[in-house]
Each structure stands twice: as structure tokens, then as C-alpha cells.
C-alpha atoms as a PDB file:
ATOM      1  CA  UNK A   1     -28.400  37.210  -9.525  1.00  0.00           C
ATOM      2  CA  UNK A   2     -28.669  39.862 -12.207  1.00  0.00           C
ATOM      3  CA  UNK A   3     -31.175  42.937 -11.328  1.00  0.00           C
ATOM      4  CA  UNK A   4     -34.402  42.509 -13.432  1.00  0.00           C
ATOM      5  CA  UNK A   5     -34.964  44.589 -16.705  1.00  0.00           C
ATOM      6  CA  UNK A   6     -36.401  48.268 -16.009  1.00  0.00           C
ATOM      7  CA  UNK A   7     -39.135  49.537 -18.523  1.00  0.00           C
ATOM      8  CA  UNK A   8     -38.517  50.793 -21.659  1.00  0.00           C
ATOM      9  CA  UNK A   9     -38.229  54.684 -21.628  1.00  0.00           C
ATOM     10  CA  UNK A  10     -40.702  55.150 -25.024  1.00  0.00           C
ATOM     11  CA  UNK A  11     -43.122  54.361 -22.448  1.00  0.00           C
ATOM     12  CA  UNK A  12     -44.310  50.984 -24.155  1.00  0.00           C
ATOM     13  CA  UNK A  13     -44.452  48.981 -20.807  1.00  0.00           C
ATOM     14  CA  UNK A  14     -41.793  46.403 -22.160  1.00  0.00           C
ATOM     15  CA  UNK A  15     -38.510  45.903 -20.424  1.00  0.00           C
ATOM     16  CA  UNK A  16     -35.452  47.005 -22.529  1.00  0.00           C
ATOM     17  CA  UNK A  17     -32.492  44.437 -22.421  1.00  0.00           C
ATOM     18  CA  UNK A  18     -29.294  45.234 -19.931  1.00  0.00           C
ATOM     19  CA  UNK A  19     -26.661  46.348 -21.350  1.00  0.00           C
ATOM     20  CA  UNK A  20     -24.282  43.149 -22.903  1.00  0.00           C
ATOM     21  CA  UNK A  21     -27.195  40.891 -23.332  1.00  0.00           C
ATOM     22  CA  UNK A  22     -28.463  40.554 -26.940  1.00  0.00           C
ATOM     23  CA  UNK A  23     -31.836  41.814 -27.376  1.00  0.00           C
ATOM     24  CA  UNK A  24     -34.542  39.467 -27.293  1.00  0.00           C
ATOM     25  CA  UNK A  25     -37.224  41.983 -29.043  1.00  0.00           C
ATOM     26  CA  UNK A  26     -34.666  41.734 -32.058  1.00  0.00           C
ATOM     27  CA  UNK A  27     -35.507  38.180 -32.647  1.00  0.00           C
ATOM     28  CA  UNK A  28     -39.552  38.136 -31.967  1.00  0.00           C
ATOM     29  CA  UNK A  29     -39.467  41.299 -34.567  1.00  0.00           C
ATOM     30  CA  UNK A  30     -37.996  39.080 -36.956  1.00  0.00           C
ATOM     31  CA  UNK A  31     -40.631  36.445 -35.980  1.00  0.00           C
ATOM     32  CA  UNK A  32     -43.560  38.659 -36.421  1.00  0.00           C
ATOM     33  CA  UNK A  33     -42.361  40.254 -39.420  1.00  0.00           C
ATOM     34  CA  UNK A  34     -41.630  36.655 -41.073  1.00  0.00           C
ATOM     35  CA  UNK A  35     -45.376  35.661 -40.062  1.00  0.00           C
ATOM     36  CA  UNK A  36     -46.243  38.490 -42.404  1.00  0.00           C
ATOM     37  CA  UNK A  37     -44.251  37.827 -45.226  1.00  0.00           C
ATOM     38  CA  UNK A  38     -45.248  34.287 -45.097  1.00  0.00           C
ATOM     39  CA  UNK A  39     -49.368  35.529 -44.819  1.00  0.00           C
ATOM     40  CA  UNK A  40     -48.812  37.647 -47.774  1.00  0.00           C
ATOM     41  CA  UNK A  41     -47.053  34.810 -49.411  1.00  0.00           C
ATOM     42  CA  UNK A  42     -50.236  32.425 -48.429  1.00  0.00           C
ATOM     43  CA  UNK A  43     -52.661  35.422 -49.127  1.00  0.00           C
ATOM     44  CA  UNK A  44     -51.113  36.169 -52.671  1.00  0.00           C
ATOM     45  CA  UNK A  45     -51.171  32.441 -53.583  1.00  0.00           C
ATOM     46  CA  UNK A  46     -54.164  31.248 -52.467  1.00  0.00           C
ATOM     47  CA  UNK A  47     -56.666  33.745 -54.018  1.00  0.00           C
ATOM     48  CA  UNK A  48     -55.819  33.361 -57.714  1.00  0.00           C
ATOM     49  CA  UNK A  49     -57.078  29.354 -56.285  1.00  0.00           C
ATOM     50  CA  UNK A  50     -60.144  30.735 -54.862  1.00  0.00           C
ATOM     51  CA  UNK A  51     -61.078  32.826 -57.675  1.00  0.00           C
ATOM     52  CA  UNK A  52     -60.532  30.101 -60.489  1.00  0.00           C
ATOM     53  CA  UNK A  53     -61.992  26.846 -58.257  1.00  0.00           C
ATOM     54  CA  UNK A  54     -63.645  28.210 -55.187  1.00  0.00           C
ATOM     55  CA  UNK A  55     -66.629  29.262 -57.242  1.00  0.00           C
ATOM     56  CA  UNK A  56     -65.557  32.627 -57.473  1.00  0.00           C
ATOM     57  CA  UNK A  57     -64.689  35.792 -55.667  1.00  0.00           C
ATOM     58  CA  UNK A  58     -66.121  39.288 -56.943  1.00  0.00           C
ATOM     59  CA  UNK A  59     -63.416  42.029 -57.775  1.00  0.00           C
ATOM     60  CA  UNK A  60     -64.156  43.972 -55.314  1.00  0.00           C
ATOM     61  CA  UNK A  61     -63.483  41.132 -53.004  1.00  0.00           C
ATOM     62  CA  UNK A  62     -60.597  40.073 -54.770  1.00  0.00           C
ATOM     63  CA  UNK A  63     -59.228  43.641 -54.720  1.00  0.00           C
ATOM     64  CA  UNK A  64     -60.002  43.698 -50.811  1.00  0.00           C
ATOM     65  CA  UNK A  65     -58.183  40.115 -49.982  1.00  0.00           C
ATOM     66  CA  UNK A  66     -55.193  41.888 -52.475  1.00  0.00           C
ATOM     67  CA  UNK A  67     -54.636  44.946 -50.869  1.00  0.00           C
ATOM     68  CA  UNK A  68     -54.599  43.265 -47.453  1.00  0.00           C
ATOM     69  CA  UNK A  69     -51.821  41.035 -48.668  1.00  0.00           C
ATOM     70  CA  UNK A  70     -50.231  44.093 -50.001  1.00  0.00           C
ATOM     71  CA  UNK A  71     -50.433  45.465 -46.513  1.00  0.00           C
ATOM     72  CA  UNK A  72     -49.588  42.673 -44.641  1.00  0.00           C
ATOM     73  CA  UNK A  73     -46.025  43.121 -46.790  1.00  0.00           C
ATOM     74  CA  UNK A  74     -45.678  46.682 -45.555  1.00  0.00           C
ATOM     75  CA  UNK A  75     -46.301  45.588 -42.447  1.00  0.00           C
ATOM     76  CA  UNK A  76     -43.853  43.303 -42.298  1.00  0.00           C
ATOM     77  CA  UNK A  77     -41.157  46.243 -42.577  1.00  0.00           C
ATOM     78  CA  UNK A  78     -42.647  48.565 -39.859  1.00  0.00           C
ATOM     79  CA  UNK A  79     -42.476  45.766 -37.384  1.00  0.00           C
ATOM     80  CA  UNK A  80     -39.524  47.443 -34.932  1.00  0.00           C
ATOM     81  CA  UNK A  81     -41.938  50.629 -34.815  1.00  0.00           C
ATOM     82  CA  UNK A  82     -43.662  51.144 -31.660  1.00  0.00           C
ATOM     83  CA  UNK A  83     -47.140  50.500 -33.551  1.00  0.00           C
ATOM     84  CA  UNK A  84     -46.210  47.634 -35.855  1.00  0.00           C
ATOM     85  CA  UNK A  85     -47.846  45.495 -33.965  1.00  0.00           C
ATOM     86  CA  UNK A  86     -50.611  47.349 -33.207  1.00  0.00           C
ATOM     87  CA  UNK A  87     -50.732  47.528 -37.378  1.00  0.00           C
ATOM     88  CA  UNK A  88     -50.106  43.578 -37.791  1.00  0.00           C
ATOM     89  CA  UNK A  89     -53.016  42.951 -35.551  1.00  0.00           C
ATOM     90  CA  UNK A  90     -55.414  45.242 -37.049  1.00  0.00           C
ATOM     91  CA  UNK A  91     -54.706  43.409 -40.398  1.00  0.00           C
ATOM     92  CA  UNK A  92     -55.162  40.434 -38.794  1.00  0.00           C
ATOM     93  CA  UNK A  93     -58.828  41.739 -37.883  1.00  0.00           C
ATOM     94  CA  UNK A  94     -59.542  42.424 -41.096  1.00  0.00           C
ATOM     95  CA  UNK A  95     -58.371  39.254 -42.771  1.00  0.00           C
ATOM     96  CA  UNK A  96     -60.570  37.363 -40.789  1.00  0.00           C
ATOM     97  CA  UNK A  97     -63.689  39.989 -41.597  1.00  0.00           C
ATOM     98  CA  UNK A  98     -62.508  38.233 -45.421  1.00  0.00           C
ATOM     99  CA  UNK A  99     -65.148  35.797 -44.418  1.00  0.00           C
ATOM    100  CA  UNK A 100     -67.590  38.134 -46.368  1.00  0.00           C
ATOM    101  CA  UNK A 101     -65.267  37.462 -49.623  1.00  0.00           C
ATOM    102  CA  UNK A 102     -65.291  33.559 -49.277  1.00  0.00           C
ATOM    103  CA  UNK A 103     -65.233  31.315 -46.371  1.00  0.00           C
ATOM    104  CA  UNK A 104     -61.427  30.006 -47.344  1.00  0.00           C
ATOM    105  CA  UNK A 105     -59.936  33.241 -47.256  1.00  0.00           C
ATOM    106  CA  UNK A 106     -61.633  33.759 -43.522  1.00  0.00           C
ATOM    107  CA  UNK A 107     -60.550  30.287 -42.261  1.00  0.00           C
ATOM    108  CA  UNK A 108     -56.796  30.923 -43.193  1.00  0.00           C
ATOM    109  CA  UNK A 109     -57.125  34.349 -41.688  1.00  0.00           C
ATOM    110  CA  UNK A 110     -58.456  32.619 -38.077  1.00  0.00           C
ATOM    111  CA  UNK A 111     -55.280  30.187 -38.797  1.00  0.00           C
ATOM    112  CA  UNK A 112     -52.958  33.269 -39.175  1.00  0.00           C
ATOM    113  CA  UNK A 113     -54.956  34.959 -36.082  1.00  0.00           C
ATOM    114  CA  UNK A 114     -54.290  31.290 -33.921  1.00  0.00           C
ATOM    115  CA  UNK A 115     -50.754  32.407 -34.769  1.00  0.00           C
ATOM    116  CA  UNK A 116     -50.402  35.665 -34.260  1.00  0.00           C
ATOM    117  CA  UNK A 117     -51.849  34.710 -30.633  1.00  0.00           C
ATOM    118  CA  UNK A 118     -49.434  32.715 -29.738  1.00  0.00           C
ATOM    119  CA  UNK A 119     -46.635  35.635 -30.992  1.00  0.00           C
ATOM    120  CA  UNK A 120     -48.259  37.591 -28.491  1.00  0.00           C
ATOM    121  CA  UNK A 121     -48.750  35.165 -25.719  1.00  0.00           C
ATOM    122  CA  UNK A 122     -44.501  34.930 -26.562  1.00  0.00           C
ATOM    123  CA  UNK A 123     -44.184  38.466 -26.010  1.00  0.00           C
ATOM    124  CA  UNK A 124     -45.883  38.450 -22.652  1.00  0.00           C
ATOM    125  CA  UNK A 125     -43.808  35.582 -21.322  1.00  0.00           C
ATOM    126  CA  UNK A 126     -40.310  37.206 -22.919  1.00  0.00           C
ATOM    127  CA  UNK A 127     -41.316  40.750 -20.856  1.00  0.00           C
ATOM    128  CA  UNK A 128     -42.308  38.728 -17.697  1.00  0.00           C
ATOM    129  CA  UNK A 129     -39.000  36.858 -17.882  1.00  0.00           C
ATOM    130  CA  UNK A 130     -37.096  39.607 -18.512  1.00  0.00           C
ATOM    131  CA  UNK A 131     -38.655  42.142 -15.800  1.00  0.00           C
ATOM    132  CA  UNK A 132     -37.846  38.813 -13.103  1.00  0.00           C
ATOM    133  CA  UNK A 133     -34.216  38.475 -14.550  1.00  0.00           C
ATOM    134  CA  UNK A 134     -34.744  34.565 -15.352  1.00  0.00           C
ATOM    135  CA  UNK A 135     -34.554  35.260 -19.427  1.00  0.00           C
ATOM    136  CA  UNK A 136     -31.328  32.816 -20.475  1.00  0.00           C
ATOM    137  CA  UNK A 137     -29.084  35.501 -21.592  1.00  0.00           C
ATOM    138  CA  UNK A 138     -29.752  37.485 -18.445  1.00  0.00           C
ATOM    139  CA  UNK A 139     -28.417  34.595 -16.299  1.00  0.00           C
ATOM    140  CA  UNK A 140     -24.617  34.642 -17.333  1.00  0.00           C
ATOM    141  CA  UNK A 141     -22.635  32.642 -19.002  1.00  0.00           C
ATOM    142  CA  UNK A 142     -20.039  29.839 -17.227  1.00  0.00           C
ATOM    143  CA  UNK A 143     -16.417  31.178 -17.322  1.00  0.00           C
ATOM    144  CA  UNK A 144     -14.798  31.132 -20.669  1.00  0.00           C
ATOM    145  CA  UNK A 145     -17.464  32.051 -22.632  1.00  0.00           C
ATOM    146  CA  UNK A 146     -17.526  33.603 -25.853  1.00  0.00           C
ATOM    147  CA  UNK A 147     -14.998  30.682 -26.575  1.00  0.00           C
ATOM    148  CA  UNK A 148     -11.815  32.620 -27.525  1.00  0.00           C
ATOM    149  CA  UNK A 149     -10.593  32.468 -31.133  1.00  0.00           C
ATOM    150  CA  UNK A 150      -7.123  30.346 -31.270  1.00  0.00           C
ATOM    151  CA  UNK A 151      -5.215  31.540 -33.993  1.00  0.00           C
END
């Protein structure tokens, strides 16, 4: 059996990934900073609805809902910092204060935050796995593997 992850040295608490084993916080920081393209994407589309038919939204709350979307964006770029997520989940706070603005915009941000749980409930269970050696690509692969290119 493989010996289990050892923390990261940036001090973060989460395990790093031995060396010739692809990284698993790669792929959930692609995750997370998808979710935030695709909330800015919902955001950005769904207030122009709310202000037209949802019997209105006031510019400042407009221009509140819109620079959270814009943030959410940024956000989505600083995700492999050490306090991206910390960032995403602020936002994530605020978009469901958005209640204020109109009840809509508050109900898709406890949908996003529903998410955004589960991300983090993923990143728990990768680190556990990881620090007990029983993530897949910590367990080997059966002989012959990467299949070798015949020319």
C-alpha cells in the first residue's frame, strides 16, 4: 500500500499529491471555478428578467446583484490561490443577502450556496482520501499501464 499524502507545506491543512499521481486539487479548481463562471452566467442573465418582469429592481440593487456577478467572474480566475475559496464563499454570502434586492435573485443564490456545499463537502472527502492513501490514483495502476504507443 502507498504511504498516505503528508500536508501541504503553505500550511493550508490539505494533503499535496505524491509525486507521479496527477493532482486531484487541479480538477476540483476547475470545478469551483466553472461553478462561478456558470453563477455569473445565471447572475448576468437573469437580472435584466427580474428588472423588466419581476416588478422591478432599484439601481442600486441592480448595480449590487451586477457587481457581484462581476466578482463572481474574477473569482473564478483566483481559484488556485490559497484564498479563492475563501473569496468564492464570501460571494456566495452575499448573493444570498440579494434577498433584500428581490426574492429571485436570493433563491438562486441559496441554489448556488446548496452547490457550493456540496464542492466543499467534495473537498473534505478528496483530503480524507488522500491523507488515508485510498484516493484511485494513489492505488496504482495494473501492469502495463499508460498503454504504450505502437507505432
Amino acid at each position: 500500500m502507498t504511504e498516505p499524502a503528508q500536508p501541504a507545506p503553505e500550511g493550508n491543512g490539505l494533503p499535496e499529491a505524491p509525486p507521479g499521481v496527477r493532482d486531484p486539487w487541479k480538477g476540483l479548481r476547475g470545478v469551483m471555478a466553472g461553478t462561478l463562471v456558470l453563477e455569473f452566467i445565471v447572475f448576468a442573465l437573469a437580472l435584466p428578467v427580474v428588472w423588466r418582469f419581476g416588478g422591478g429592481v432599484s439601481s442600486a440593487g441592480f448595480a449590487v446583484v451586477g457587481v457581484l456577478a462581476v466578482l463572481m467572474l474574477a473569482a473564478a480566475f483566483v481559484q488556485r490561490r490559497r484564498w479563492g475559496l475563501a473569496f468564492a464563499v464570501v460571494l456566495q454570502v452575499g448573493v444570498i443577502a440579494c434577498f433584500a434586492v428581490h426574492p429571485a435573485v436570493g433563491a438562486m443564490g441559496v441554489v448556488f450556496a446548496l452547490v457550493w456545499a456540496y464542492i466543499l463537502h467534495l473537498r473534505r472527502d478528496v483530503a480524507r482520501r488522500m491523507r488515508e492513501g485510498t484516493l484511485y490514483d494513489q492505488l496504482g495502476h495494473p501492469p502495463g499501464y499508460p498503454p504504450s504507443q505502437q507505432g
